[in-house]
C-alpha atoms as a PDB file:
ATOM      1  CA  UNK A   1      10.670  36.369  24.014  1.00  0.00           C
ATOM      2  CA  UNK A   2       8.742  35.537  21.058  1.00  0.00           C
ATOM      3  CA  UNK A   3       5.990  34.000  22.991  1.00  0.00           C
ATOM      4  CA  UNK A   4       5.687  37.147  25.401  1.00  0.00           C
ATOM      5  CA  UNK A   5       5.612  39.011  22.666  1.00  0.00           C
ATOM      6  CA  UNK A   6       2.447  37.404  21.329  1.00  0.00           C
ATOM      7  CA  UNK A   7       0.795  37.193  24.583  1.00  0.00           C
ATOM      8  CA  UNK A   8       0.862  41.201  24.925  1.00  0.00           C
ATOM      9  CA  UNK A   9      -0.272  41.598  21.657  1.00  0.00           C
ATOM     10  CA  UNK A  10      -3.320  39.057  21.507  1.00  0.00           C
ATOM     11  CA  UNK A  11      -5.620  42.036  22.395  1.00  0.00           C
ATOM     12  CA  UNK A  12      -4.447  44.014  19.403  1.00  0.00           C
ATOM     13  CA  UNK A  13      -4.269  40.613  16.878  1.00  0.00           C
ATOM     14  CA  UNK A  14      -5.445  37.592  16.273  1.00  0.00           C
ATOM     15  CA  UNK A  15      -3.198  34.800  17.393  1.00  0.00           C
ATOM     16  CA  UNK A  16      -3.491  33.173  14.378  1.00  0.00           C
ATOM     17  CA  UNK A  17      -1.808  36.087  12.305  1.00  0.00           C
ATOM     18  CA  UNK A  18       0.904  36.419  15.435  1.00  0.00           C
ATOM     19  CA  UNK A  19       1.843  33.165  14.539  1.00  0.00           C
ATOM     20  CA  UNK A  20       2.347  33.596  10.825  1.00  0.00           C
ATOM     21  CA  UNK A  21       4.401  36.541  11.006  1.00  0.00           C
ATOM     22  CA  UNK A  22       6.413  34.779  13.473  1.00  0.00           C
ATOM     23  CA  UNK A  23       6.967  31.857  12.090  1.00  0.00           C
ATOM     24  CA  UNK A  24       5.577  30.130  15.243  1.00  0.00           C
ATOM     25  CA  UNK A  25       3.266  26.755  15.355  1.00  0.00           C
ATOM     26  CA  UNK A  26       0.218  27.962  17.060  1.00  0.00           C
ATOM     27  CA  UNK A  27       0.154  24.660  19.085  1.00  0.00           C
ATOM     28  CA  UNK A  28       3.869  25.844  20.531  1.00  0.00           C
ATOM     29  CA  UNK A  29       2.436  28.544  21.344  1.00  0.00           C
ATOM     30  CA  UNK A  30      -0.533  27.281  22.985  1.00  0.00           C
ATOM     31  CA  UNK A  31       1.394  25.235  24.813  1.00  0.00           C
ATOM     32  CA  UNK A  32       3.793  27.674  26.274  1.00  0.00           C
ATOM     33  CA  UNK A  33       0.606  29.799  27.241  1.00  0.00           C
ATOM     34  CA  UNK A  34      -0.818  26.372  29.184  1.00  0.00           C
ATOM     35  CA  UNK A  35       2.576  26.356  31.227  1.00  0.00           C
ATOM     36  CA  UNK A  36       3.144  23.286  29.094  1.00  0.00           C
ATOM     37  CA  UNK A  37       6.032  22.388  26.678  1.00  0.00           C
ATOM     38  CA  UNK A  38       5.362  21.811  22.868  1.00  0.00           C
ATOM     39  CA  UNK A  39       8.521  19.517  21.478  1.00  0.00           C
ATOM     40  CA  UNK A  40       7.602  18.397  18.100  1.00  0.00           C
ATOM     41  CA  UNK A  41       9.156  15.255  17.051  1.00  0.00           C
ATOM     42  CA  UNK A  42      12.141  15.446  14.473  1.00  0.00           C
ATOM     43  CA  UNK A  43       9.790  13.217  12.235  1.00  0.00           C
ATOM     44  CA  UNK A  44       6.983  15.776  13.006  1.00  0.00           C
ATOM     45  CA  UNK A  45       9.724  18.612  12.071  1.00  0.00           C
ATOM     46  CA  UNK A  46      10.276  17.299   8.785  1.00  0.00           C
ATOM     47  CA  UNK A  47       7.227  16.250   7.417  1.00  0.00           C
ATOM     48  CA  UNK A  48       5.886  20.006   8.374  1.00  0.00           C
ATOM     49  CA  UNK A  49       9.025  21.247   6.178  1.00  0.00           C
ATOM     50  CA  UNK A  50       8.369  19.310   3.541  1.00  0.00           C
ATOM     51  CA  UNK A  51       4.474  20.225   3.617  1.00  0.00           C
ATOM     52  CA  UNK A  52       5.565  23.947   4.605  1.00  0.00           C
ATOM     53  CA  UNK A  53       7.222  23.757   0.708  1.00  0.00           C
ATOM     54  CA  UNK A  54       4.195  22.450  -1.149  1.00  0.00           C
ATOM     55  CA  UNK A  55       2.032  24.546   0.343  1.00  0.00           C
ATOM     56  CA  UNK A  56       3.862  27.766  -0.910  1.00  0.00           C
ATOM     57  CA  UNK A  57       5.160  26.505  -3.743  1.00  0.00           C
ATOM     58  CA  UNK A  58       1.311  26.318  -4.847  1.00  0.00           C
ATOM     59  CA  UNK A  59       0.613  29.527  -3.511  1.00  0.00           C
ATOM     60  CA  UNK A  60      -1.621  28.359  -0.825  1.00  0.00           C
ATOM     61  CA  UNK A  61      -3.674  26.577  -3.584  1.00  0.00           C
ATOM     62  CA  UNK A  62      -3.392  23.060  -1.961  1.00  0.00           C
ATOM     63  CA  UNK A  63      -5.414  21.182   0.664  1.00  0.00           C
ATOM     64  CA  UNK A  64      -4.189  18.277   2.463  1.00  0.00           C
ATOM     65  CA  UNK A  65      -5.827  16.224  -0.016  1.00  0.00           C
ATOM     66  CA  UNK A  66      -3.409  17.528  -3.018  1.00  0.00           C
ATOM     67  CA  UNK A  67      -0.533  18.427  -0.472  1.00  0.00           C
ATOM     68  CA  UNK A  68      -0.746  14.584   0.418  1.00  0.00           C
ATOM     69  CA  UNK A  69      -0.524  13.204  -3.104  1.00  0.00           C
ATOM     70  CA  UNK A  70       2.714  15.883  -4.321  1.00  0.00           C
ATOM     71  CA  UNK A  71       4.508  14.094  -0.769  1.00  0.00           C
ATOM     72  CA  UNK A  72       3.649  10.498  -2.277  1.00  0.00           C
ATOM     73  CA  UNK A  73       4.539  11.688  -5.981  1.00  0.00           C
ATOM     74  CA  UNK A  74       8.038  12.503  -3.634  1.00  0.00           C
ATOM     75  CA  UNK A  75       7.809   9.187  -2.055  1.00  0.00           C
ATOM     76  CA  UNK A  76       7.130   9.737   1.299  1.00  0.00           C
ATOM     77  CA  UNK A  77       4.810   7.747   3.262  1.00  0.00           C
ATOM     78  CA  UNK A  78       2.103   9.684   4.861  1.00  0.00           C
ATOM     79  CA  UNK A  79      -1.557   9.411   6.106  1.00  0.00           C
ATOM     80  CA  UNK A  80      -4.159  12.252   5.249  1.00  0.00           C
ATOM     81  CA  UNK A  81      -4.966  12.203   8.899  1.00  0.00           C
ATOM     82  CA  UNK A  82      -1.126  13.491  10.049  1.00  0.00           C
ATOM     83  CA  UNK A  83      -1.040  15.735   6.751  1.00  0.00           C
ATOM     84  CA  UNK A  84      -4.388  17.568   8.233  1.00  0.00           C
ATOM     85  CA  UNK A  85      -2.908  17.111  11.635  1.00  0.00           C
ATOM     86  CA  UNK A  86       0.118  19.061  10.815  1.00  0.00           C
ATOM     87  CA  UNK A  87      -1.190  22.159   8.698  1.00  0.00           C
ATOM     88  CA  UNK A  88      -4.185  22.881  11.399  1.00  0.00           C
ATOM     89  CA  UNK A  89      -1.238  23.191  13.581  1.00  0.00           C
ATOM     90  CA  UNK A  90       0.549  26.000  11.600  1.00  0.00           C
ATOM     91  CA  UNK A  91      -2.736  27.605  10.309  1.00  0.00           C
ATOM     92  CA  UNK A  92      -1.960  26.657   6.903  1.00  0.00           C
ATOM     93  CA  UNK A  93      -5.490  26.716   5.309  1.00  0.00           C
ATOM     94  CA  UNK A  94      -6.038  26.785   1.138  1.00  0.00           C
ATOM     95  CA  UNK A  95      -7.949  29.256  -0.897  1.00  0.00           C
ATOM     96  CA  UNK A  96     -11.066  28.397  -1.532  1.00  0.00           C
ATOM     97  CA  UNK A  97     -13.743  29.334  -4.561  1.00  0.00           C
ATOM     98  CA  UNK A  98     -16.674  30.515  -3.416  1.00  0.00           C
ATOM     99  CA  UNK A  99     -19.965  27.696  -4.029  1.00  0.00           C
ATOM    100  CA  UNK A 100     -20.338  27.424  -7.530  1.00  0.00           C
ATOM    101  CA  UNK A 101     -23.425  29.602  -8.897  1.00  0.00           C
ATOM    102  CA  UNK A 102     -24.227  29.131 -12.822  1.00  0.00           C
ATOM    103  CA  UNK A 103     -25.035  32.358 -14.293  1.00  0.00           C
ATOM    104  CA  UNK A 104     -27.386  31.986 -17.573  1.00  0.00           C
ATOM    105  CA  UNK A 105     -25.908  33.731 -20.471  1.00  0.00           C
ATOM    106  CA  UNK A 106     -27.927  36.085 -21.830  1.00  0.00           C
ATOM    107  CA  UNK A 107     -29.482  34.698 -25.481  1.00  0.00           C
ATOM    108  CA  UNK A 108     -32.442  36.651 -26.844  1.00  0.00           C
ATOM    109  CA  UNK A 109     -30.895  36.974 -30.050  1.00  0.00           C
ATOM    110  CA  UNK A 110     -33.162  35.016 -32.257  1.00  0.00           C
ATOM    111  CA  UNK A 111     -31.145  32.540 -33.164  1.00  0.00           C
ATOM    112  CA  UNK A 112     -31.505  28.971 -33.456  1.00  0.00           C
ATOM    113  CA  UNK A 113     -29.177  27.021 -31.255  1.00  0.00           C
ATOM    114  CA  UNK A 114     -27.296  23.512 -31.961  1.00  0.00           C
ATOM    115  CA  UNK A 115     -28.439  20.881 -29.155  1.00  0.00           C
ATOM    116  CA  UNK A 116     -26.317  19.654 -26.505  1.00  0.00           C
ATOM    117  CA  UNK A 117     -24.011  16.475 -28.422  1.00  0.00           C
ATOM    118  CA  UNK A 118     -22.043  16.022 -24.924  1.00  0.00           C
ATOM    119  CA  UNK A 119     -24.990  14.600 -23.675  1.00  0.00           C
ATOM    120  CA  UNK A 120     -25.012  11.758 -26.415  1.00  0.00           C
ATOM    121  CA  UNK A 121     -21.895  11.745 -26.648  1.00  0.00           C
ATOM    122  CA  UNK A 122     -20.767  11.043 -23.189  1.00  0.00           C
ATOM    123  CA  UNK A 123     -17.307  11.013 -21.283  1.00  0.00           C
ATOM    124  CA  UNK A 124     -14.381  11.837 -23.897  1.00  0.00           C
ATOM    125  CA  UNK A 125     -11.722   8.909 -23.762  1.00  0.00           C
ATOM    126  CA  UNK A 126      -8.913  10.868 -25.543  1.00  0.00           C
ATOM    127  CA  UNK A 127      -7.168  14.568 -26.093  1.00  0.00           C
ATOM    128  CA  UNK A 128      -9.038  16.864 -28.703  1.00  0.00           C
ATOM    129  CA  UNK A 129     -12.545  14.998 -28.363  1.00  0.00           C
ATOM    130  CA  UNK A 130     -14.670  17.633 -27.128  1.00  0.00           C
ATOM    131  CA  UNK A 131     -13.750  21.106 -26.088  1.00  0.00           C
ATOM    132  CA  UNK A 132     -15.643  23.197 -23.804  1.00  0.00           C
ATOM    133  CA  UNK A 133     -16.015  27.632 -23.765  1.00  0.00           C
ATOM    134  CA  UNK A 134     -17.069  29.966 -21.779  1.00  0.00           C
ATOM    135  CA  UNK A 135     -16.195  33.756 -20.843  1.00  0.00           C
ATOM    136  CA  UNK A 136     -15.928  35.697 -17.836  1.00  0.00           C
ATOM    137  CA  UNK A 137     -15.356  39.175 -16.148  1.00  0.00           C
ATOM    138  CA  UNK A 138     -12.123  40.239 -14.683  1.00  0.00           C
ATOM    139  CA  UNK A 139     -11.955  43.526 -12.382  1.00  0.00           C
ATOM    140  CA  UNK A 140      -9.520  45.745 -12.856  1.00  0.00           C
ATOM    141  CA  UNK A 141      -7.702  48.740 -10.828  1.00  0.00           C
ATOM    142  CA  UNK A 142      -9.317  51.707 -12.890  1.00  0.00           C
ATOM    143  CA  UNK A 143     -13.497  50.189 -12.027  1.00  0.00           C
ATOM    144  CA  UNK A 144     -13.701  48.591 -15.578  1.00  0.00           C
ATOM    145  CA  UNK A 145     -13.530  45.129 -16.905  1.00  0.00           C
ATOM    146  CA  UNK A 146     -11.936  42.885 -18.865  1.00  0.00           C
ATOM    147  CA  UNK A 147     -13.072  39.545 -20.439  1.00  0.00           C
ATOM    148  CA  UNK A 148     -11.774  36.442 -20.539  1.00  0.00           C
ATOM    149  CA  UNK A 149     -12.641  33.520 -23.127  1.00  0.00           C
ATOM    150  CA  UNK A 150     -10.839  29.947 -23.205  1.00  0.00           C
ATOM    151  CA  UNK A 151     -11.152  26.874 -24.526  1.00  0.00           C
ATOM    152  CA  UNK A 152     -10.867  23.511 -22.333  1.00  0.00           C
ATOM    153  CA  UNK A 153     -10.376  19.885 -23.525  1.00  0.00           C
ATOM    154  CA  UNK A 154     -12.711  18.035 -21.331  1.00  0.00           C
ATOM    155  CA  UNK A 155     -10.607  15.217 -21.336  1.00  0.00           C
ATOM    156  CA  UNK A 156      -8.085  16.203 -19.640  1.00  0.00           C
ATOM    157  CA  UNK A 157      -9.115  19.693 -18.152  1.00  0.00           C
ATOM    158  CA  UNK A 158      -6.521  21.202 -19.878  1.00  0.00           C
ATOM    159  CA  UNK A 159      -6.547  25.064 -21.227  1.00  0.00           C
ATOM    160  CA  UNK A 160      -5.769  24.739 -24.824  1.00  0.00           C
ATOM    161  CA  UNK A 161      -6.644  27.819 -26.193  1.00  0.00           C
ATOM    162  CA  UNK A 162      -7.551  31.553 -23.664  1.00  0.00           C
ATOM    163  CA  UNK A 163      -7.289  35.634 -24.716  1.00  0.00           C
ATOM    164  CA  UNK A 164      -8.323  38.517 -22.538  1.00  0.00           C
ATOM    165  CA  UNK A 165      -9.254  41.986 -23.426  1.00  0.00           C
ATOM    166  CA  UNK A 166     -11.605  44.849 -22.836  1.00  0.00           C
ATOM    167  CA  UNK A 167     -14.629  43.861 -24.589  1.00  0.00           C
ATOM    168  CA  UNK A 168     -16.461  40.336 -25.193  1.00  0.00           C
ATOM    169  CA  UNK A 169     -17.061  40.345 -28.920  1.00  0.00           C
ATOM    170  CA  UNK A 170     -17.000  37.199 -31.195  1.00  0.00           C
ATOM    171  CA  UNK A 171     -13.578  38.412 -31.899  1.00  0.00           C
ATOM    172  CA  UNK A 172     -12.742  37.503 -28.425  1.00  0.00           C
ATOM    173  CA  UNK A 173     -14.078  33.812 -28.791  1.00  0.00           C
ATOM    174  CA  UNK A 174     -12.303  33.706 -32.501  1.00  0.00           C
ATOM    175  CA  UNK A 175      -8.660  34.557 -30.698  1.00  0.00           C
ATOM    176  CA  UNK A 176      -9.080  31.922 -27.758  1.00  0.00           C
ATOM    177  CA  UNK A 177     -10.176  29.660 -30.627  1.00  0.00           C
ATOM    178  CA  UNK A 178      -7.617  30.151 -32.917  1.00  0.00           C
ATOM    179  CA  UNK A 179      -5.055  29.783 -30.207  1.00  0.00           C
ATOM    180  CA  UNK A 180      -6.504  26.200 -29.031  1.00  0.00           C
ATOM    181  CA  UNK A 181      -6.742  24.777 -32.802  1.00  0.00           C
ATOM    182  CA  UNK A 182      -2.590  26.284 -33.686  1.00  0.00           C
ATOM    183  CA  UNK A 183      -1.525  24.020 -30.742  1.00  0.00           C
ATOM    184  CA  UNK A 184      -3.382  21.012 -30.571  1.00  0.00           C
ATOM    185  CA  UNK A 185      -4.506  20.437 -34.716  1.00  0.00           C
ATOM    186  CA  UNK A 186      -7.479  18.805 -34.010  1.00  0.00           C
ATOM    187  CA  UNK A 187      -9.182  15.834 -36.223  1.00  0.00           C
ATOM    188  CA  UNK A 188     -12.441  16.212 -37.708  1.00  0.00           C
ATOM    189  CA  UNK A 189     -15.334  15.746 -35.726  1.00  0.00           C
ATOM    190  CA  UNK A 190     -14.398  17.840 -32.459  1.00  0.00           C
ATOM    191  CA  UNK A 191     -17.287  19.033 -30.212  1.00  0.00           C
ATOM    192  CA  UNK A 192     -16.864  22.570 -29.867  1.00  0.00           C
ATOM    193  CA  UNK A 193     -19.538  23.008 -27.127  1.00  0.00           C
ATOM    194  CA  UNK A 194     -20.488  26.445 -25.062  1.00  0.00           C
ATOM    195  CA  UNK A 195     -23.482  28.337 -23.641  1.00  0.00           C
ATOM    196  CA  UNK A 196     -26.033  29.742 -26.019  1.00  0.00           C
ATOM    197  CA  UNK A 197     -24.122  33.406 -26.138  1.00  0.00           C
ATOM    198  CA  UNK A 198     -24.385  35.252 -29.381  1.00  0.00           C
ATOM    199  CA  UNK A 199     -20.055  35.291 -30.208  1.00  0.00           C
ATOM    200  CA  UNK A 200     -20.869  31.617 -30.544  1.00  0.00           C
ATOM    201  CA  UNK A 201     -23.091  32.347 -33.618  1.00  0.00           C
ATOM    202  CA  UNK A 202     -20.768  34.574 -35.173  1.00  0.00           C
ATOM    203  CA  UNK A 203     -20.538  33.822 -38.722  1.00  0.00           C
ATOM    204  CA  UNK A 204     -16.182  34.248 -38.295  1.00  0.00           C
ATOM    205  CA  UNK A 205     -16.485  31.928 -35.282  1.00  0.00           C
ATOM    206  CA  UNK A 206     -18.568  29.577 -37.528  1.00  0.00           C
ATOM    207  CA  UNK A 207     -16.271  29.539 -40.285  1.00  0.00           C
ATOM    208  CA  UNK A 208     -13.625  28.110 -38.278  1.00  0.00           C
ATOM    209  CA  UNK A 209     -15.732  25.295 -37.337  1.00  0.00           C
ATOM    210  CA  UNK A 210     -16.724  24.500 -40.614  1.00  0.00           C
ATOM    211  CA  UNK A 211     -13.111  24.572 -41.983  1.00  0.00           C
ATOM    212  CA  UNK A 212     -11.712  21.879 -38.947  1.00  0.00           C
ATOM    213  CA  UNK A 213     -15.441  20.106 -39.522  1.00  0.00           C
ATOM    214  CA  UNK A 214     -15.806  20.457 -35.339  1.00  0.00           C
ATOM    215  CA  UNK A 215     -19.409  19.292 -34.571  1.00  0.00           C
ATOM    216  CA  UNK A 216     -20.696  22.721 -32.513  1.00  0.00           C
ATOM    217  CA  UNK A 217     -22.517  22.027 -29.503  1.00  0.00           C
ATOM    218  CA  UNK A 218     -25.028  24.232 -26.608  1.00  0.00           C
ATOM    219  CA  UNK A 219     -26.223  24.605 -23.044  1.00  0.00           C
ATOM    220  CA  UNK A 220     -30.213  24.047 -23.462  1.00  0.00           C
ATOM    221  CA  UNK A 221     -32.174  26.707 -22.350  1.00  0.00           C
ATOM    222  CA  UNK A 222     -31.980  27.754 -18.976  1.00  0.00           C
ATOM    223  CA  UNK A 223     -29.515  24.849 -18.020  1.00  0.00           C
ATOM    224  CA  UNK A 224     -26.551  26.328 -17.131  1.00  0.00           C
ATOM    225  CA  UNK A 225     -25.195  23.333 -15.702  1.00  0.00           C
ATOM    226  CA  UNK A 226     -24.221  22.131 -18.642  1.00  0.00           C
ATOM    227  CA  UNK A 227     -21.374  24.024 -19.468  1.00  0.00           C
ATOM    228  CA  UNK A 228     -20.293  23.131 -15.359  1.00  0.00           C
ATOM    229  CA  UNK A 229     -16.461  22.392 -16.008  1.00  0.00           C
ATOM    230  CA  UNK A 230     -16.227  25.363 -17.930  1.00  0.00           C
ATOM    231  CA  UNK A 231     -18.071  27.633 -14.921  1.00  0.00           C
ATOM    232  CA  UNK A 232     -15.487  25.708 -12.387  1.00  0.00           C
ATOM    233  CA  UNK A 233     -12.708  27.164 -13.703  1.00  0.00           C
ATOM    234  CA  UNK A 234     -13.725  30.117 -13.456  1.00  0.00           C
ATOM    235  CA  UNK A 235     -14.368  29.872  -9.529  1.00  0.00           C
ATOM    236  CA  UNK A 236     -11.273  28.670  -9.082  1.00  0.00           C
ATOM    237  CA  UNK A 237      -9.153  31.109 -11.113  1.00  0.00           C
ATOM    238  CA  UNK A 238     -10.366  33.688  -9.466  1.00  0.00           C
ATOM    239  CA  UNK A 239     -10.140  32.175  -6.130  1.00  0.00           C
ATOM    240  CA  UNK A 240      -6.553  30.956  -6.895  1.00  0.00           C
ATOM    241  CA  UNK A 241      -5.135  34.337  -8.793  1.00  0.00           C
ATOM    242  CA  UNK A 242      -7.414  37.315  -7.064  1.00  0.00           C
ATOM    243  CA  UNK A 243      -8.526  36.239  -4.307  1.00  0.00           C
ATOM    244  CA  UNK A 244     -11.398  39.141  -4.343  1.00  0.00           C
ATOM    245  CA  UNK A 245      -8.902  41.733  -5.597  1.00  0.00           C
ATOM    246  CA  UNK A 246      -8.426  43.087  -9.168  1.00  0.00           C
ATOM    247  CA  UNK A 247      -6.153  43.256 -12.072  1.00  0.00           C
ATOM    248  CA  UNK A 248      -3.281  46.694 -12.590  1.00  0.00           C
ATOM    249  CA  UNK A 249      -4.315  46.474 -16.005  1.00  0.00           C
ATOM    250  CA  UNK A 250      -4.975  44.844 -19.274  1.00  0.00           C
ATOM    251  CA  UNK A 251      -1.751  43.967 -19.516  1.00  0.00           C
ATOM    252  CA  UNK A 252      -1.344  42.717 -16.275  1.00  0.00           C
ATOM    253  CA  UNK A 253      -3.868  40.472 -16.731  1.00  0.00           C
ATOM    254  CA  UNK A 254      -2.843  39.042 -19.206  1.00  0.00           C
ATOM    255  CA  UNK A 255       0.828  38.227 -17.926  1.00  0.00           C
ATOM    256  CA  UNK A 256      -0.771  36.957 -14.625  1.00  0.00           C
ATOM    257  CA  UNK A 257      -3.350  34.839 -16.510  1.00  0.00           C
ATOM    258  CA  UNK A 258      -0.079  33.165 -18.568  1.00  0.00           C
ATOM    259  CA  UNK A 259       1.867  32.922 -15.538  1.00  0.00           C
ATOM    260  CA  UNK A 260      -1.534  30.973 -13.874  1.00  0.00           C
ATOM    261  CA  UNK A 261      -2.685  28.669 -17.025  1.00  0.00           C
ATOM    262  CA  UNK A 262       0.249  28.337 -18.653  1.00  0.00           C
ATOM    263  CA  UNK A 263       3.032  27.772 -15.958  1.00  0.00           C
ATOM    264  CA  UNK A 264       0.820  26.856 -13.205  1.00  0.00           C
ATOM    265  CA  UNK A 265      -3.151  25.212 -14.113  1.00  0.00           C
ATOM    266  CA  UNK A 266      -1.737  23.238 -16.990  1.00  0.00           C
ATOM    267  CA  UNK A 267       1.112  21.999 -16.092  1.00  0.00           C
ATOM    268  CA  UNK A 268       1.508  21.913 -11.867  1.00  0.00           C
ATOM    269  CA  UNK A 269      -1.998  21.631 -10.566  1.00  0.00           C
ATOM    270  CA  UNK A 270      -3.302  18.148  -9.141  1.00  0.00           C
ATOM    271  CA  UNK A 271      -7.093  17.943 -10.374  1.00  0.00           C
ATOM    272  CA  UNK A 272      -9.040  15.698  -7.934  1.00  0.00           C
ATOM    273  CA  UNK A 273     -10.785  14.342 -11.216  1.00  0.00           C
ATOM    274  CA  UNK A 274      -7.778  12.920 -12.835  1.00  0.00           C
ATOM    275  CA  UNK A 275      -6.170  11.101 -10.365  1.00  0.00           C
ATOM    276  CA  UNK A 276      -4.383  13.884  -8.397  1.00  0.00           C
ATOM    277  CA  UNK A 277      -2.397  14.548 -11.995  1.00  0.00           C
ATOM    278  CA  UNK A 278      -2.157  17.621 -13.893  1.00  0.00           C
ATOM    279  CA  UNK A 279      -4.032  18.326 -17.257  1.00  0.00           C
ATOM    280  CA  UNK A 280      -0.534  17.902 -19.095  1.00  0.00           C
ATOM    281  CA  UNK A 281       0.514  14.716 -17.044  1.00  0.00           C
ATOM    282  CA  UNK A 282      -3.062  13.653 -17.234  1.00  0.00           C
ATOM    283  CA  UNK A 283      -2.342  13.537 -21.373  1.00  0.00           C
ATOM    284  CA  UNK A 284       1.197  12.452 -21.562  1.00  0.00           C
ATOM    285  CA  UNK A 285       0.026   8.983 -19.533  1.00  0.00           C
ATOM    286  CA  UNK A 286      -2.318   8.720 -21.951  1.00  0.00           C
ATOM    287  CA  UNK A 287      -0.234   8.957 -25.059  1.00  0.00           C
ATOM    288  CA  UNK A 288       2.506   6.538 -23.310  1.00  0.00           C
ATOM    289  CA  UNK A 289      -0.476   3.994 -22.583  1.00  0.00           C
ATOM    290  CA  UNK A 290      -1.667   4.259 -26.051  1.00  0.00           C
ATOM    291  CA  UNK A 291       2.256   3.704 -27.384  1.00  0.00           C
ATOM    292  CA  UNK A 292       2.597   1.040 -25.253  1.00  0.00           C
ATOM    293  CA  UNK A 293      -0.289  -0.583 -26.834  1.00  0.00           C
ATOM    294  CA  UNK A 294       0.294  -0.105 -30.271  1.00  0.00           C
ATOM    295  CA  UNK A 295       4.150  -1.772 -29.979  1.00  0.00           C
ATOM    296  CA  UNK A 296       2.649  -4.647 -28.365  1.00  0.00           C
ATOM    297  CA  UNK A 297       0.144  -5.526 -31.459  1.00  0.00           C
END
């Protein structure tokens, strides 16, 4: 019945949605319309369970790239090739940002900028080397905006320091800030690096740098590229969390943005860049590595 039922209403829907509000493989279905019989395997059956869970467990965040590596963190044996296989069969397709376009920040402020250190610096080997900051614009509900600053180690991708609220002065920076040095108590000689916008310059913003002796670092002019990892997270948040729609409220950006950073980015999320870890996971291998090393001098 459920297959008749889709056939009379394929001029009204798309199969593909049919399908999903059914709960019906779209190859079953396909087949049945051929005059043909679809009878998955009981292998085939429970490998599409178990990637039916990942998939929205992560909210439809995952690929079969990522879906792959949480079934081998489970220990199952699996190629990428049946993993595809499997979700083109239910339809099960991830969110994806939209292509990455840097937006220069606007700096005709007259002041003097501090050059880029990342770039002698290079690729950070350890937690709390070099922190990266940006800010972005969040719709919400009533046609305004709100504005998000954070604060990412580039190490490990993590989010160790974020606030939101309605306007985008240095205040904003100074709370994101002030949340990212409370957690992580950073050494001397941190790169605090970040596009050339004026918050950056503030003279409260600057104070805190001086007192934790952070090393401040900048985008060069009209090389937005530079602050890339910072930019990328904010393509995929959005993709990931709105998905082209907008916030309530203040508030309910802000309880959406913990629920994202705090209980999903930093701790759940398998980052192509780190191995398939997550920013937490990425660190705590670290620090056990490093352990491991010291006992054994």
């Amino acid at each position: 019945m459920t297959y008749q039922f889709i056939a009379s209403e394929e001029t009204n829907f798309s199969v593909r949605l049919l399908c999903k509000v059914l709960n019906v493989s779209k190859t079953a279905y396909y087949s049945y319309r051929n005059g043909t019989t679809f009878t998955p395997s009981d292998s085939n059956l429970a490998m599409t369970t178990a990637i039916d869970k990942i998939f929205w467990e992560n909210f439809r965040r995952y690929g079969s790239r990522r879906v792959l590596e949480s079934l081998k963190e489970q220990g199952v044996k699996v190629g990428r090739h049946r993993v595809r296989r499997l979700m083109q069969e239910q339809d099960w397709r991830a969110i994806q940002p939209r292509s990455f376009v840097p937006k220069t920040t606007n700096s005709n402020h007259g002041l003097t900028a501090c050059p880029n250190r990342l770039i002698e610096f290079g690729k950070p080997t350890a937690p709390n080397q070099a922190w990266v900051g940006d800010i972005t614009y969040l719709p919400l509900a009533d046609g305004h905006w709100a504005y998000l600053a954070s604060w990412m180690d580039l190490f490990s991708r993590r989010i160790v320091g974020w606030w939101v609220d309605k306007h985008m002065k240095e205040s904003l920076v100074v709370q994101a800030f002030d949340q990212a040095l409370k957690q992580r108590q950073p050494k001397p000689g941190l790169i605090v690096h970040s596009d050339r916008g004026g918050q950056y310059f503030g003279h409260r913003f600057r104070k805190r740098l001086d007192k934790w002796h952070c090393r401040q670092s900048m985008v060069e002019t009209d090389n937005p590229y530079q602050n890339a990892h910072a930019e990328s997270f904010w393509g995929r948040l959005k993709a990931e969390l709105l998905e082209d729609g907008c916030f309530i409220s203040l508030e309910d950006a802000r309880n959406e943005l913990f629920n994202y950073i705090e209980g999903y980015y930093n701790v759940r999320r398998l980052h192509s860049s780190l191995g398939y870890r997550s920013p937490i996971n990425f660190e705590n291998q670290y620090y056990q590595t490093v352990s491991l090393l010291n006992s054994h001098k």
